[in-house]
N, C-alpha and C. Protein backbone atom coordinates (compact mmCIF):
# COMPACT_ATOMS: atom_id res chain seq x y z
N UNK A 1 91.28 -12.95 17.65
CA UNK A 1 89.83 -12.90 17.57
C UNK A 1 89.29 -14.13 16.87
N UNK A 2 89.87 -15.29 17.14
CA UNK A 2 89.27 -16.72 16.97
C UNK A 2 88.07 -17.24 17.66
N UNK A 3 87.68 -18.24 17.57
CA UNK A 3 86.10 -18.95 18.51
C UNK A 3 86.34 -18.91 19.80
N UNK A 4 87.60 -18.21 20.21
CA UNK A 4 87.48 -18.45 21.94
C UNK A 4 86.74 -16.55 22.09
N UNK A 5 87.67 -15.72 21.46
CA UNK A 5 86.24 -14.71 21.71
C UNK A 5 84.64 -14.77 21.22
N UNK A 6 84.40 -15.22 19.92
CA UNK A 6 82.85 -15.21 19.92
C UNK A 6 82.47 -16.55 20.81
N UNK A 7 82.98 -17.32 21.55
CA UNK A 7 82.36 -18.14 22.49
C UNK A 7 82.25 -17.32 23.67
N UNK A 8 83.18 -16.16 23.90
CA UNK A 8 83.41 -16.05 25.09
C UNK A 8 81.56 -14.77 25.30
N UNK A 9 80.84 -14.82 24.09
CA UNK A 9 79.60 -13.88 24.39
C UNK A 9 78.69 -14.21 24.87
N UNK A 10 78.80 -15.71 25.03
CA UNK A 10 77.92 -16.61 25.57
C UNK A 10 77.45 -16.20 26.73
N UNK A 11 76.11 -16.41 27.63
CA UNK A 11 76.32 -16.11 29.04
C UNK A 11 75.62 -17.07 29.60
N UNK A 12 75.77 -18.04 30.59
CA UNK A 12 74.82 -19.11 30.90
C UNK A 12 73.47 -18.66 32.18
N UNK A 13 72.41 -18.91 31.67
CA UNK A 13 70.91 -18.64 32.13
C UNK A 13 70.56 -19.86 33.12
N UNK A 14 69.60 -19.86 34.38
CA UNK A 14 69.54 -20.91 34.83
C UNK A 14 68.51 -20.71 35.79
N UNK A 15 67.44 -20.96 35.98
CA UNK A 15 66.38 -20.78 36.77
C UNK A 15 66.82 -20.83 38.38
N UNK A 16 65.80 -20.88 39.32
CA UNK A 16 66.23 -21.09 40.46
C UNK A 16 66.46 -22.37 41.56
N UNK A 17 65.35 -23.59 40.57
CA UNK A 17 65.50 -24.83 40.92
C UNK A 17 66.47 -25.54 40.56
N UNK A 18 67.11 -24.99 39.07
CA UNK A 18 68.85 -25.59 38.13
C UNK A 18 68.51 -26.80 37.30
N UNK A 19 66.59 -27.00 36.93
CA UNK A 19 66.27 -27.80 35.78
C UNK A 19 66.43 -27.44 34.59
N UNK A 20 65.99 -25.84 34.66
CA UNK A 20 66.07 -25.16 33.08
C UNK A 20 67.38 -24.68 32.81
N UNK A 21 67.70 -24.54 31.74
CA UNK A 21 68.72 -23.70 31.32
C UNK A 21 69.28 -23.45 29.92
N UNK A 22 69.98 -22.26 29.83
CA UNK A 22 70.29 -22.10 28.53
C UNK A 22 71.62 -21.29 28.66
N UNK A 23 71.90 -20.80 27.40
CA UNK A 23 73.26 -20.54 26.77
C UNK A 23 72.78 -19.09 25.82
N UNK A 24 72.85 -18.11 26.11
CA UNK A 24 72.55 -16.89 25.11
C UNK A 24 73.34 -15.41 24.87
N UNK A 25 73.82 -15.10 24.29
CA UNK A 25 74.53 -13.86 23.65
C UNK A 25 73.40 -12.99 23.65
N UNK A 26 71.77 -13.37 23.53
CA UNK A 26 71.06 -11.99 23.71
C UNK A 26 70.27 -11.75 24.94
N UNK A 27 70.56 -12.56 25.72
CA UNK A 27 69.68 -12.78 27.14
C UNK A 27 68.35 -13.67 26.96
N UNK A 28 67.46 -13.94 27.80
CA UNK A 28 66.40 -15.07 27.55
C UNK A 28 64.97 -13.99 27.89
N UNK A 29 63.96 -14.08 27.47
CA UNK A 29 63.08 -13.63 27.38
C UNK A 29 62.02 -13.60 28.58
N UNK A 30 61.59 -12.84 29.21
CA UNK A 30 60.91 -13.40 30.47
C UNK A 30 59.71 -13.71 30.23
N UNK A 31 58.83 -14.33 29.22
CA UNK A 31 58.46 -15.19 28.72
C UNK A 31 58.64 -16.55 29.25
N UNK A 32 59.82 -16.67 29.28
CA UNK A 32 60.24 -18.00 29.00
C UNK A 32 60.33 -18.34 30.88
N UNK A 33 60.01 -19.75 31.43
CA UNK A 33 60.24 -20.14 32.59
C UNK A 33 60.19 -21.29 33.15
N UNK A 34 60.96 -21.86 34.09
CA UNK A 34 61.07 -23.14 34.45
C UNK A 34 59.50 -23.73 34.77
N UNK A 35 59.72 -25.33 33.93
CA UNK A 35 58.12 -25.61 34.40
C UNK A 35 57.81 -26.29 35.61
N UNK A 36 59.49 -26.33 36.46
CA UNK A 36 59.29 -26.63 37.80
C UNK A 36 58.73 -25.63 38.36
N UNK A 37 59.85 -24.82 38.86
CA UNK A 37 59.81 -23.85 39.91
C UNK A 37 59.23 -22.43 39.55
N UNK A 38 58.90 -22.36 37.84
CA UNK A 38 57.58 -21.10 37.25
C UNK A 38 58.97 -19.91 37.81
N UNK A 39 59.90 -20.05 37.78
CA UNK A 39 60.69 -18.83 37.60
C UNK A 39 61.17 -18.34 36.15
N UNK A 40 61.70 -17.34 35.93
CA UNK A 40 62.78 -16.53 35.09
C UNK A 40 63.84 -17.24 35.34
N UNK A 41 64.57 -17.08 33.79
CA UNK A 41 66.19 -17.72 33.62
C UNK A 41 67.20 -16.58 33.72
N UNK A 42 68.05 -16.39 34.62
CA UNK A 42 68.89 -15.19 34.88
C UNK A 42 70.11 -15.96 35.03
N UNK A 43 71.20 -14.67 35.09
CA UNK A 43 72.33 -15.35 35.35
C UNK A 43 73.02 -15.18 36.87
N UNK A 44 72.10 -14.74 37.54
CA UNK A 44 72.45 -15.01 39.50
C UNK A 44 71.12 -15.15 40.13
N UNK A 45 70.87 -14.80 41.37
CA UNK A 45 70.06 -14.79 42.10
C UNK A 45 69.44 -13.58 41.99
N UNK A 46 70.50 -12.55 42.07
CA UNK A 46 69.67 -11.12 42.36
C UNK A 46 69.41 -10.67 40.96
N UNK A 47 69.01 -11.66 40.05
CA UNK A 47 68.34 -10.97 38.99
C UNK A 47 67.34 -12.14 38.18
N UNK A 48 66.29 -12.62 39.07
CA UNK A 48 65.28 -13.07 38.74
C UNK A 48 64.31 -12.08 38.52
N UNK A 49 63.21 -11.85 37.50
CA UNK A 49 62.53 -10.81 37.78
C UNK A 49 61.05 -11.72 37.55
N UNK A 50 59.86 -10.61 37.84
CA UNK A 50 58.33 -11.59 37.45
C UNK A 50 58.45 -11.77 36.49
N UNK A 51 57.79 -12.94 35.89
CA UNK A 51 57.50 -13.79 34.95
C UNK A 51 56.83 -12.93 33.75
N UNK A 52 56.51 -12.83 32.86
CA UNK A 52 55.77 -11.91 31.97
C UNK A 52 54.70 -12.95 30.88
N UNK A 53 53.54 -12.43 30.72
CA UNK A 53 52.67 -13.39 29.66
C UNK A 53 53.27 -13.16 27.87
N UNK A 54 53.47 -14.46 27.52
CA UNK A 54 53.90 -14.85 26.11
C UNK A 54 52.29 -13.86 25.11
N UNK A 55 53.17 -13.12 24.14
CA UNK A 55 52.73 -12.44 23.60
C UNK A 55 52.40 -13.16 22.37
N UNK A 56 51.42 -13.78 22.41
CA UNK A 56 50.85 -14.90 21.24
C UNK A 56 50.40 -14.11 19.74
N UNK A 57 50.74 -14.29 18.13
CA UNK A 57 50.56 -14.16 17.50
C UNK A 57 49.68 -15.03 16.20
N UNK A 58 48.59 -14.90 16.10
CA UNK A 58 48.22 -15.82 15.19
C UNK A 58 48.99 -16.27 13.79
N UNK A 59 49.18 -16.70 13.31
CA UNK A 59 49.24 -17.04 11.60
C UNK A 59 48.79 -18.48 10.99
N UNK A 60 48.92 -18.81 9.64
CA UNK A 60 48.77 -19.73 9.17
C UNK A 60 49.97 -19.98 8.61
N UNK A 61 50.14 -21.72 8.59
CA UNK A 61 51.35 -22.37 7.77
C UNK A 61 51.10 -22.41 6.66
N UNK A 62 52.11 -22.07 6.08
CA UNK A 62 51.89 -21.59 3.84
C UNK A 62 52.23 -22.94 3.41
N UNK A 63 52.65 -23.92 4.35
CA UNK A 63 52.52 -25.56 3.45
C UNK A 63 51.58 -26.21 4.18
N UNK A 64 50.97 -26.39 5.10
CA UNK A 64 49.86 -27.44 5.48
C UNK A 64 48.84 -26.81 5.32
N UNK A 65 48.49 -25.53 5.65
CA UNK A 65 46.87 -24.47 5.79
C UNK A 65 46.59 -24.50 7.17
N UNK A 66 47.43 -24.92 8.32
CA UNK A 66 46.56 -25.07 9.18
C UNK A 66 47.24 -23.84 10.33
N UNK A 67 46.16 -23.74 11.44
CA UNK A 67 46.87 -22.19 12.26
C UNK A 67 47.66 -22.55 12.95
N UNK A 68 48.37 -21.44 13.49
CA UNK A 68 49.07 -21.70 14.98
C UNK A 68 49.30 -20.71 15.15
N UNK A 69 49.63 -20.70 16.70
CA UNK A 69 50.68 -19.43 17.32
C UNK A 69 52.07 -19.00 17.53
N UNK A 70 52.35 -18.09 17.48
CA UNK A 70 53.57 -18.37 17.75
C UNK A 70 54.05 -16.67 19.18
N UNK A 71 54.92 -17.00 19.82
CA UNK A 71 55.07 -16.00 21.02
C UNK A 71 56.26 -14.83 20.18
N UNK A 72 55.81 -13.44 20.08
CA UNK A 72 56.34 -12.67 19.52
C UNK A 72 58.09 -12.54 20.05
N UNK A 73 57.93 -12.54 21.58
CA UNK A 73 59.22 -12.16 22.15
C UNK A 73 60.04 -13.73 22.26
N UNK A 74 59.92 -14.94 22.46
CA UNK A 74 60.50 -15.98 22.70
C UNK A 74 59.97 -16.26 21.43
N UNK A 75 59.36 -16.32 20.62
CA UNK A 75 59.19 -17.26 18.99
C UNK A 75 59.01 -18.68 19.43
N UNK A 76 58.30 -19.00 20.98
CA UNK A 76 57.38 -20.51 20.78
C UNK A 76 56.38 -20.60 20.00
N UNK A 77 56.45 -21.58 19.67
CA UNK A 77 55.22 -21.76 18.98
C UNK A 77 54.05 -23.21 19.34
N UNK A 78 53.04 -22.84 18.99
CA UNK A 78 52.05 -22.93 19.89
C UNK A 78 50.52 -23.84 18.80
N UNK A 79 49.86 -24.89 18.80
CA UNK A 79 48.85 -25.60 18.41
C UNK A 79 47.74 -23.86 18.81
N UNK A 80 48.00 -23.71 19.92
CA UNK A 80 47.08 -22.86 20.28
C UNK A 80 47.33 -21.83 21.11
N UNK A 81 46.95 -20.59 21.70
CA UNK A 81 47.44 -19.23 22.21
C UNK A 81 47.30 -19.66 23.97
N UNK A 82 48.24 -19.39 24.42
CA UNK A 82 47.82 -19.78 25.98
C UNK A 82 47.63 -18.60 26.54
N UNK A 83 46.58 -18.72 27.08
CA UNK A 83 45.83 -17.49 27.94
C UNK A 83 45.95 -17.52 29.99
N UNK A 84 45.96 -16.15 30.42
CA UNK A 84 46.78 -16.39 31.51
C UNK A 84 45.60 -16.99 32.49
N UNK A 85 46.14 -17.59 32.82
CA UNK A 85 45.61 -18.84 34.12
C UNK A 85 45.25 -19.77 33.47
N UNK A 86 45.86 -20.13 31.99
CA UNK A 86 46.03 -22.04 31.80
C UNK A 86 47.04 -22.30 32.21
N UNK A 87 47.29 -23.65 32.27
CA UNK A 87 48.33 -24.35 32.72
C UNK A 87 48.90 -25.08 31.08
């Protein structure tokens, strides 16, 4: 039970165009999506699902004072909250 099993929890994510991608032990958030092809990161074909809107949270930074957002389920963070049909 060396780094070849906790590597082996890894699972590789990859949109449908093969620009985006990632590496995750907890799966990727459907939040999250290629800014080519506006898909979900899955790990085949038959498990792309719709896209879902980033669940934006306000707060303030406790060292500068100034706001931001941040996405509850993916933890982007954000100058400002993106609302659905911006780009």
């Amino acid at each position: 039970m060396g780094k070849a099993f906790v590597l082996s929890r890894f699972r590789f994510y990859e949109c449908m165009c093969g620009e985006t991608k990632a590496f995750s032990t907890m799966g990727v958030p459907l939040c999250v999506t290629c800014d080519e092809c506006r898909s979900t990161l899955a790990l085949g074909p038959e498990e792309y699902q719709v896209p879902e809107p980033h669940d934006w949270e306000s707060h303030v930074d406790q060292t500068t004072g100034e706001a931001y957002y941040f996405c509850t389920k993916c933890l982007r963070r954000s100058a400002f909250a993106w609302r659905e049909g911006q780009a």
